[in-house]
Protein backbone atom coordinates (compact mmCIF):
# COMPACT_ATOMS: atom_id res chain seq x y z
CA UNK A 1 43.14 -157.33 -89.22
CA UNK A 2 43.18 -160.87 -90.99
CA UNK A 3 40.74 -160.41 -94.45
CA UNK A 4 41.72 -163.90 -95.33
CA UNK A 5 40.37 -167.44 -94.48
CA UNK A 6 42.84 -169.43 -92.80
CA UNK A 7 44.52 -172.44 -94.22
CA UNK A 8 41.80 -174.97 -92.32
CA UNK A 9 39.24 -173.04 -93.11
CA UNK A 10 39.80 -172.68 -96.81
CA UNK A 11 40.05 -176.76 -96.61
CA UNK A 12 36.59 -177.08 -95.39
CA UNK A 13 35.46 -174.92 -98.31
CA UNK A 14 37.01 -176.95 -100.85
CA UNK A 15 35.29 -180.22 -99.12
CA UNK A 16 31.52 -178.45 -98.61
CA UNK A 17 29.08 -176.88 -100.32
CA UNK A 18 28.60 -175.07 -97.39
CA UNK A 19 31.31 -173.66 -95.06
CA UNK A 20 31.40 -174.61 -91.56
CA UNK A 21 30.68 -172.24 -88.91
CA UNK A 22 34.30 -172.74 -87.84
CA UNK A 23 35.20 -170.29 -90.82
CA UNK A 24 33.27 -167.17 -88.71
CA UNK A 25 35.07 -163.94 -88.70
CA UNK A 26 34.23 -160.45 -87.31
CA UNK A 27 34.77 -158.59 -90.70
CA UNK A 28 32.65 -159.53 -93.63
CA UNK A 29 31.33 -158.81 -96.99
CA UNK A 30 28.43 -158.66 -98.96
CA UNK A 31 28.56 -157.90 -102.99
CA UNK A 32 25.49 -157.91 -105.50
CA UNK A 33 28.21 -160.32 -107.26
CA UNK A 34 28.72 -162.48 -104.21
CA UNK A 35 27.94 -165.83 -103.68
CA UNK A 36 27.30 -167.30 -100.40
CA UNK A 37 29.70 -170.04 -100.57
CA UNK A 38 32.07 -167.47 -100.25
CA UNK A 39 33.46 -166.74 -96.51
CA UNK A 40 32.71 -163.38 -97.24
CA UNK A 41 35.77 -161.60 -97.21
CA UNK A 42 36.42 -158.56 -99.24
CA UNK A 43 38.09 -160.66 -102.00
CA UNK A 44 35.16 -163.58 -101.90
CA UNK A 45 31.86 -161.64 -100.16
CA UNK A 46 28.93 -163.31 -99.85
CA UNK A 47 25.44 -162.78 -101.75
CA UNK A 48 22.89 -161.89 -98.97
CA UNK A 49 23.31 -160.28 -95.66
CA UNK A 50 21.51 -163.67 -94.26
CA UNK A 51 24.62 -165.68 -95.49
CA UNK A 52 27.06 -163.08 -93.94
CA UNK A 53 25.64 -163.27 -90.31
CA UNK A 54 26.16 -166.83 -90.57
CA UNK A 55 29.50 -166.54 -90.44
CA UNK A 56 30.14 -163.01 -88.80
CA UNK A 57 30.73 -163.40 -85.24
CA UNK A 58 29.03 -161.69 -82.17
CA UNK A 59 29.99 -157.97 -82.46
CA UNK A 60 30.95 -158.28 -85.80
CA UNK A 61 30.46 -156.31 -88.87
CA UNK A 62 29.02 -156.61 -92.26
CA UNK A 63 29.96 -154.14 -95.01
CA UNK A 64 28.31 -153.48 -98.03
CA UNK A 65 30.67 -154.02 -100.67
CA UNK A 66 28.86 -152.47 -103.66
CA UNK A 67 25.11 -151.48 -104.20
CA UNK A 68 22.16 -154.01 -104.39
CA UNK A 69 18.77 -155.53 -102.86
CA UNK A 70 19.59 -157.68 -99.79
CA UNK A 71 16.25 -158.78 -98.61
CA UNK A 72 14.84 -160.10 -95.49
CA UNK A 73 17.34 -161.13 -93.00
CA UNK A 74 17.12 -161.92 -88.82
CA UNK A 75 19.37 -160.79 -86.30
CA UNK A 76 19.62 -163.11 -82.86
CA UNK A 77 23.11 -161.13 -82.07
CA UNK A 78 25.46 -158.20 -81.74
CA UNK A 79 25.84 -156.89 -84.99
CA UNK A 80 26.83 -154.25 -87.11
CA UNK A 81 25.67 -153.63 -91.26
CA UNK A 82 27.32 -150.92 -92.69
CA UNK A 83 25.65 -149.80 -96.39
CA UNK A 84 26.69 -146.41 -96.23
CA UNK A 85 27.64 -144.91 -99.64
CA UNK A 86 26.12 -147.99 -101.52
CA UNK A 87 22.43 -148.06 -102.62
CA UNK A 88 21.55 -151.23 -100.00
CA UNK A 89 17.63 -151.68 -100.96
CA UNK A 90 15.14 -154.21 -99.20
CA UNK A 91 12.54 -154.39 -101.70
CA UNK A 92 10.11 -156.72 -101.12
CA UNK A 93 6.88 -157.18 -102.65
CA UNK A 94 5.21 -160.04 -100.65
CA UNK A 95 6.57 -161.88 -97.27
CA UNK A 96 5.68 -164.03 -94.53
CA UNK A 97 8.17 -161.58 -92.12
CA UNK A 98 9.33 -157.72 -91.73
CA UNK A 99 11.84 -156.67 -93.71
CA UNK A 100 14.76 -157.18 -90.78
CA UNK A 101 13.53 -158.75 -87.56
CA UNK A 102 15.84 -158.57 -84.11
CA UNK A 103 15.76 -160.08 -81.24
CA UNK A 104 18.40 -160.11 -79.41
CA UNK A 105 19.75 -160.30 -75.70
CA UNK A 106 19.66 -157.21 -73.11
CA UNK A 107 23.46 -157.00 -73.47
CA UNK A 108 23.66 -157.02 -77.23
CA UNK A 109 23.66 -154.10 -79.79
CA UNK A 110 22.61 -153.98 -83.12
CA UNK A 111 23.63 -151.19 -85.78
CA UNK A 112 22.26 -151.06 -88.98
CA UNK A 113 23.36 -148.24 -90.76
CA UNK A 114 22.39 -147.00 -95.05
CA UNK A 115 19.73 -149.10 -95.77
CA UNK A 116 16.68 -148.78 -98.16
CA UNK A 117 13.28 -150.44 -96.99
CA UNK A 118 10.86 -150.46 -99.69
CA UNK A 119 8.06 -152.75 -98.24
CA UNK A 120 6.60 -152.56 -101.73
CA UNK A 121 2.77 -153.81 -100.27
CA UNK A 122 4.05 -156.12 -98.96
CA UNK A 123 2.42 -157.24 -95.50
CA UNK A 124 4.32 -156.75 -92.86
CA UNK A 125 6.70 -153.48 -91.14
CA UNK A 126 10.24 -152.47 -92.15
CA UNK A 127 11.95 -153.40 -89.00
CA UNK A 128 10.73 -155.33 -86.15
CA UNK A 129 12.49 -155.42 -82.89
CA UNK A 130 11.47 -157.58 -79.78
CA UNK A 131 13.64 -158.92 -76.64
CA UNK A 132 15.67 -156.32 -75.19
CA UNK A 133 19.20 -154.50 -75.70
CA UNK A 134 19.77 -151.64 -77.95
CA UNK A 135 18.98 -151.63 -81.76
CA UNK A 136 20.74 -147.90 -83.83
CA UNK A 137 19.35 -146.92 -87.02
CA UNK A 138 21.81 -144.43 -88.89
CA UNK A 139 20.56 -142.53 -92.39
CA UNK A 140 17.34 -145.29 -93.01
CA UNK A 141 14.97 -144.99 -95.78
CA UNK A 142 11.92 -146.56 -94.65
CA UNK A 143 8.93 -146.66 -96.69
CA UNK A 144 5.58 -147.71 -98.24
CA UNK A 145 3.39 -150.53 -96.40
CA UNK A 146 -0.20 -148.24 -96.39
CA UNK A 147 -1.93 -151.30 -94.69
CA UNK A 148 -3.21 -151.53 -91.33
CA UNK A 149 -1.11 -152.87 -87.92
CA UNK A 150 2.09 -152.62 -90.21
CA UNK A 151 4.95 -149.83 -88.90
CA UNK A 152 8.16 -148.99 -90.15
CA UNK A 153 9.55 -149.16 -86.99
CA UNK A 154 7.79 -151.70 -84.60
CA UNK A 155 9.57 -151.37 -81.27
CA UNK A 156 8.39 -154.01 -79.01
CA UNK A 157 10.99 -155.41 -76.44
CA UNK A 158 9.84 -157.56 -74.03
CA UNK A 159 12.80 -156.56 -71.36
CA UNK A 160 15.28 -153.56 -70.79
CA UNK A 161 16.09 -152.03 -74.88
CA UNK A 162 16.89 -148.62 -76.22
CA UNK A 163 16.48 -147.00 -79.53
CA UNK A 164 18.52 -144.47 -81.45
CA UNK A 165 17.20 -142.91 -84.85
CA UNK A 166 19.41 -140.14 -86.53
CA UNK A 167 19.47 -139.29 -90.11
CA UNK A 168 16.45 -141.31 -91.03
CA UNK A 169 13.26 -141.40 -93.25
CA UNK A 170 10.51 -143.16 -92.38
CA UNK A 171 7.38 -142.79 -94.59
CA UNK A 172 3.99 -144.24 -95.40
CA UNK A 173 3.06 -146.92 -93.31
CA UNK A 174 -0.22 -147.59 -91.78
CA UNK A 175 -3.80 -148.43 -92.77
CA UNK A 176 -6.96 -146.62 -91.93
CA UNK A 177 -6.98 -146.58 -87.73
CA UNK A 178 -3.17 -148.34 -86.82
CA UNK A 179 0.21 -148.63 -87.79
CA UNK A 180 2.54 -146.21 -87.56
CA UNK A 181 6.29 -144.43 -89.05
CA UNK A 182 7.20 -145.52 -85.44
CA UNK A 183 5.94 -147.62 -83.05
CA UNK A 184 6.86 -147.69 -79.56
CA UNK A 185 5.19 -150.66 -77.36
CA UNK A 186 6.79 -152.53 -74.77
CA UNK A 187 5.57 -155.73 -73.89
CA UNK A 188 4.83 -157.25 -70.49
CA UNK A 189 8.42 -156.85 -68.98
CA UNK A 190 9.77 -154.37 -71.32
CA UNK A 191 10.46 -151.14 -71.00
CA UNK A 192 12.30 -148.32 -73.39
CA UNK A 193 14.64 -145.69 -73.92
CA UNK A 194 14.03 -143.85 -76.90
CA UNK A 195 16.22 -140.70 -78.87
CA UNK A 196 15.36 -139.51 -82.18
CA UNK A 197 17.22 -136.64 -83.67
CA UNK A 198 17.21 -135.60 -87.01
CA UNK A 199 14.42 -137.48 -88.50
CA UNK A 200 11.40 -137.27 -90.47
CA UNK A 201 8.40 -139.37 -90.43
CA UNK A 202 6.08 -138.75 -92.60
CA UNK A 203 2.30 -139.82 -94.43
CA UNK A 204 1.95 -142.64 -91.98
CA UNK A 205 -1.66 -143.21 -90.01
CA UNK A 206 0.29 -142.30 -86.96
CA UNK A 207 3.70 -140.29 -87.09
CA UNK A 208 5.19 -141.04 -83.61
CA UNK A 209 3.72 -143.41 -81.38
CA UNK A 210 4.63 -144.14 -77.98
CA UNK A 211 1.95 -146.64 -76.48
CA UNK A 212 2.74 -147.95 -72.52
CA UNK A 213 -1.02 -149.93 -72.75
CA UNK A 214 1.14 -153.49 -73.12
CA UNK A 215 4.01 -153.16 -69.86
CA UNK A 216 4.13 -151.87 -66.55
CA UNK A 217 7.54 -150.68 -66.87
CA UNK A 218 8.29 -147.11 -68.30
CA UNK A 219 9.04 -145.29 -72.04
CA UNK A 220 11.65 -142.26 -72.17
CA UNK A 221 11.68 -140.80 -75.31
CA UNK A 222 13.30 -137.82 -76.75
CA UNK A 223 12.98 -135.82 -80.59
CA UNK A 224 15.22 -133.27 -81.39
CA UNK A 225 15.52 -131.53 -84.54
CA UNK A 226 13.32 -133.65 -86.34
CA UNK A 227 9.77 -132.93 -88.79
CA UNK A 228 6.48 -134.76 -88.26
CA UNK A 229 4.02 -133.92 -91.06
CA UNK A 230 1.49 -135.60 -93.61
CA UNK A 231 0.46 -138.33 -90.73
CA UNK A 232 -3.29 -139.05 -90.85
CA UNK A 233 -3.96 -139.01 -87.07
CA UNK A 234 -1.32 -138.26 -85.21
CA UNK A 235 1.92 -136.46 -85.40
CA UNK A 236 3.56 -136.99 -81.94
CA UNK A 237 1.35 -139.30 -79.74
CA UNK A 238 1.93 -140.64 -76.06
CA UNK A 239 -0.76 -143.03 -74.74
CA UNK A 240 -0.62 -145.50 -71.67
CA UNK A 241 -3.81 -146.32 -69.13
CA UNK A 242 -4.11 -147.15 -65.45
CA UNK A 243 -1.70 -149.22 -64.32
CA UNK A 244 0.77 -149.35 -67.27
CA UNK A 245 3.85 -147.79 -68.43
CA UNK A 246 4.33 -144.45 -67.61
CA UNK A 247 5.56 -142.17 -70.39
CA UNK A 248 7.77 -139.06 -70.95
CA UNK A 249 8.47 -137.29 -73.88
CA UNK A 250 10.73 -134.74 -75.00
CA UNK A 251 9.86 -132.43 -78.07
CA UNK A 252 12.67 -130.64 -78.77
CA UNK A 253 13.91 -128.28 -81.95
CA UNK A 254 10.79 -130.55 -83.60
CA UNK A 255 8.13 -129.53 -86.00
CA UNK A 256 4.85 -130.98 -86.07
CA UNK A 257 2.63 -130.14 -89.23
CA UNK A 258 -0.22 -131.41 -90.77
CA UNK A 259 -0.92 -134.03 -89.38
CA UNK A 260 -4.55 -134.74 -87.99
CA UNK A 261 -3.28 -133.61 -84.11
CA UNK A 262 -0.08 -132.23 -84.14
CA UNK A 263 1.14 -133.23 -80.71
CA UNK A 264 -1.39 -135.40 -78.10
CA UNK A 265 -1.03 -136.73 -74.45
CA UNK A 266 -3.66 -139.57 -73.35
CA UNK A 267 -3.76 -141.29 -70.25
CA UNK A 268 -2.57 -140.95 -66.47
CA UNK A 269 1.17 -140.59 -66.66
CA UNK A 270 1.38 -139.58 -70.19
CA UNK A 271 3.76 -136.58 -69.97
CA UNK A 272 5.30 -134.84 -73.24
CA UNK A 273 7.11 -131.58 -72.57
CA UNK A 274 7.97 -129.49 -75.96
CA UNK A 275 10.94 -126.87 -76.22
CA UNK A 276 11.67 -124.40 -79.19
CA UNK A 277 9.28 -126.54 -81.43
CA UNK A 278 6.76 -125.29 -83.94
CA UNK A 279 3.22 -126.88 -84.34
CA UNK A 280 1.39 -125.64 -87.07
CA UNK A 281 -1.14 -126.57 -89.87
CA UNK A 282 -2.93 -129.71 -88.29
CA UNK A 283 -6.47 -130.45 -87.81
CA UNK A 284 -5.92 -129.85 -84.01
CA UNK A 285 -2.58 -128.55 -82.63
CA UNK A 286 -2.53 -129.63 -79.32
CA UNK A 287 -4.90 -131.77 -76.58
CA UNK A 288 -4.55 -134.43 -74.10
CA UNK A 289 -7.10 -136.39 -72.45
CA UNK A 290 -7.76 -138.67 -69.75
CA UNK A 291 -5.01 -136.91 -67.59
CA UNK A 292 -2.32 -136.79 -70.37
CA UNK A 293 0.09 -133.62 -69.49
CA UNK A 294 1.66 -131.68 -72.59
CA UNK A 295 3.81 -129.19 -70.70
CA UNK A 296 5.52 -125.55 -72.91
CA UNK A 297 9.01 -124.60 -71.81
CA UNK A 298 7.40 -120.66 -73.56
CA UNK A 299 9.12 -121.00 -76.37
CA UNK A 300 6.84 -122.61 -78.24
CA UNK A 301 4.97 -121.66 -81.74
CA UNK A 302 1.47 -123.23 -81.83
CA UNK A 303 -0.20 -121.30 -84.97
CA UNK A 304 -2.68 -121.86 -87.91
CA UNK A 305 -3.97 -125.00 -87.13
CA UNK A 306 -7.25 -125.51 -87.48
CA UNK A 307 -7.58 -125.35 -84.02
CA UNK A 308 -4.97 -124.61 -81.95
CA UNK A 309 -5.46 -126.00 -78.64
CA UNK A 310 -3.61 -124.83 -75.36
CA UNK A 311 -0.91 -126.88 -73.59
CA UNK A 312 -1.96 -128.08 -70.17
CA UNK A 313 0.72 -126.19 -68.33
CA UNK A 314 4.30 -124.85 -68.38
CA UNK A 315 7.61 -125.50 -67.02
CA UNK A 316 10.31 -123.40 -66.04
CA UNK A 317 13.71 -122.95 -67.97
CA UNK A 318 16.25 -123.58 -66.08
């Protein structure tokens, strides 16, 4: 693997304040030290993660060099930022944008991997994704943006898009009836593919939110071995109406606690199923309405909430 600029390339950084696009690479580097003349190689990184993607190609990666804040920054493309083992922060106090917005094409992929969200009050949600394709969040801190509509995770593709959470905190985001750790709401078109394992959202309005109300098309969603506690309403919520997206859920290995309801279904074609998961010290434990299902594999403990509620019906294990 090349780490250096090429001979024509180092040529039109001599001449330009600015390198050309020309000088793109798939490897590069950003350092608290950096400077984004730089072509952002491991010997000259740049200053901001904005400056590397301009000259990372497609399917690229970014690394993280060393620790420091690296604020605001879109992705239109196959990417990958690696900040593991640094302290990457994205502290901002006031914006007119999330903290990382993507939009990208069905076919791409976007990993972002170590970072630290601190929305700081600041107005809008940690990470917003819309278009399609498939956007991986790997050992996230997400945090702090108690104000209403704003999520740490707003996952609204408007065509085909998956999302993978593992490792991850999300915390404190919401105002007093919306907003939530994450948010998952296709648009007209869209539709989702959803696994979370190993994650905790926490103190949020709503916890988990899957919410079909905007597409026609469907959300699959599984969590595994995660917690959901402290959330205001909701801990685990799946919501769609007539003639929108069905939804299925998968709770599994999970604890609920809490939370206002630990665990709700709403809405024709709202299904959550829960295996091996423990619901305990909400307001409510359990309920659906409207002809939500929340289906027990048996194995289920559902105890000292303040009321406990019943699951709507069971399932074999087979």
């Amino acid at each position: 693997m090349n780490y250096f600029a090429p001979v024509a390339c180092v040529a039109i950084l001599l001449s330009a304040a600015f390198p050309s696009s020309s000088c793109a690479g798939s490897r590069s580097w950003v350092a608290s030290t950096g400077d984004n003349n730089n072509i952002c190689s491991r010997a000259a990184p740049c200053l901001t993660i904005a400056g590397a993607l301009a000259k990372t190609n497609a399917g690229g990666e970014i690394t993280c060099a060393d620790s420091g804040n690296f604020p605001i920054f879109n992705i239109d493309k196959s990417i990958t930022i690696n900040c593991e083992g640094v302290v990457a922060t994205s502290e901002i106090a006031t914006s007119s944008q999330s903290a990382i917005v993507i939009n990208v094409a069905a076919t791409d992929r976007v990993i972002l991997r170590g970072f630290d969200i601190d929305r700081m009050a600041g107005g809008f949600s940690g990470i917003s994704f819309t278009g399609a394709g498939t956007l991986i969040l790997d050992r996230m801190k997400i945090s702090n943006a108690r104000s209403d509509t704003l999520s740490g995770v707003e996952f609204t593709p408007n065509g085909p898009a998956k999302l993978i959470v593992t490792d991850s905190l999300i915390a404190s985001f919401g105002g007093n009836t919306s907003g939530a750790g994450i948010l998952v709401r296709p648009q007209p078109g869209g539709s989702a593919q959803v696994a979370l394992e190993r994650v905790k959202v926490s103190s949020s309005t709503f916890g988990i939110a899957a919410d079909g109300g905007s597409s026609t098309a469907g959300i699959n969603m599984t969590i595994a071995d995660s917690l959901v506690a402290s959330n205001t309403n909701d801990g685990i919520v799946a919501t769609t109406s007539s003639g929108h997206a069905p939804i299925g859920v998968m709770v599994k290995n999970t604890k609920s606690a809490n939370n206002g309801y630990g665990i709700r279904a709403i809405g024709p074609n709202a299904t959550v199923r829960v295996d091996g998961s423990t619901i305990a010290g909400n307001g409510t434990g359990l309920t659906t309405s409207s002809g939500g299902a929340l289906l027990s594999y048996g194995n289920n403990n559902v105890d000292a909430n303040g009321a406990n509620g019943s699951f709507s019906g069971s399932i074999a294990v087979k």
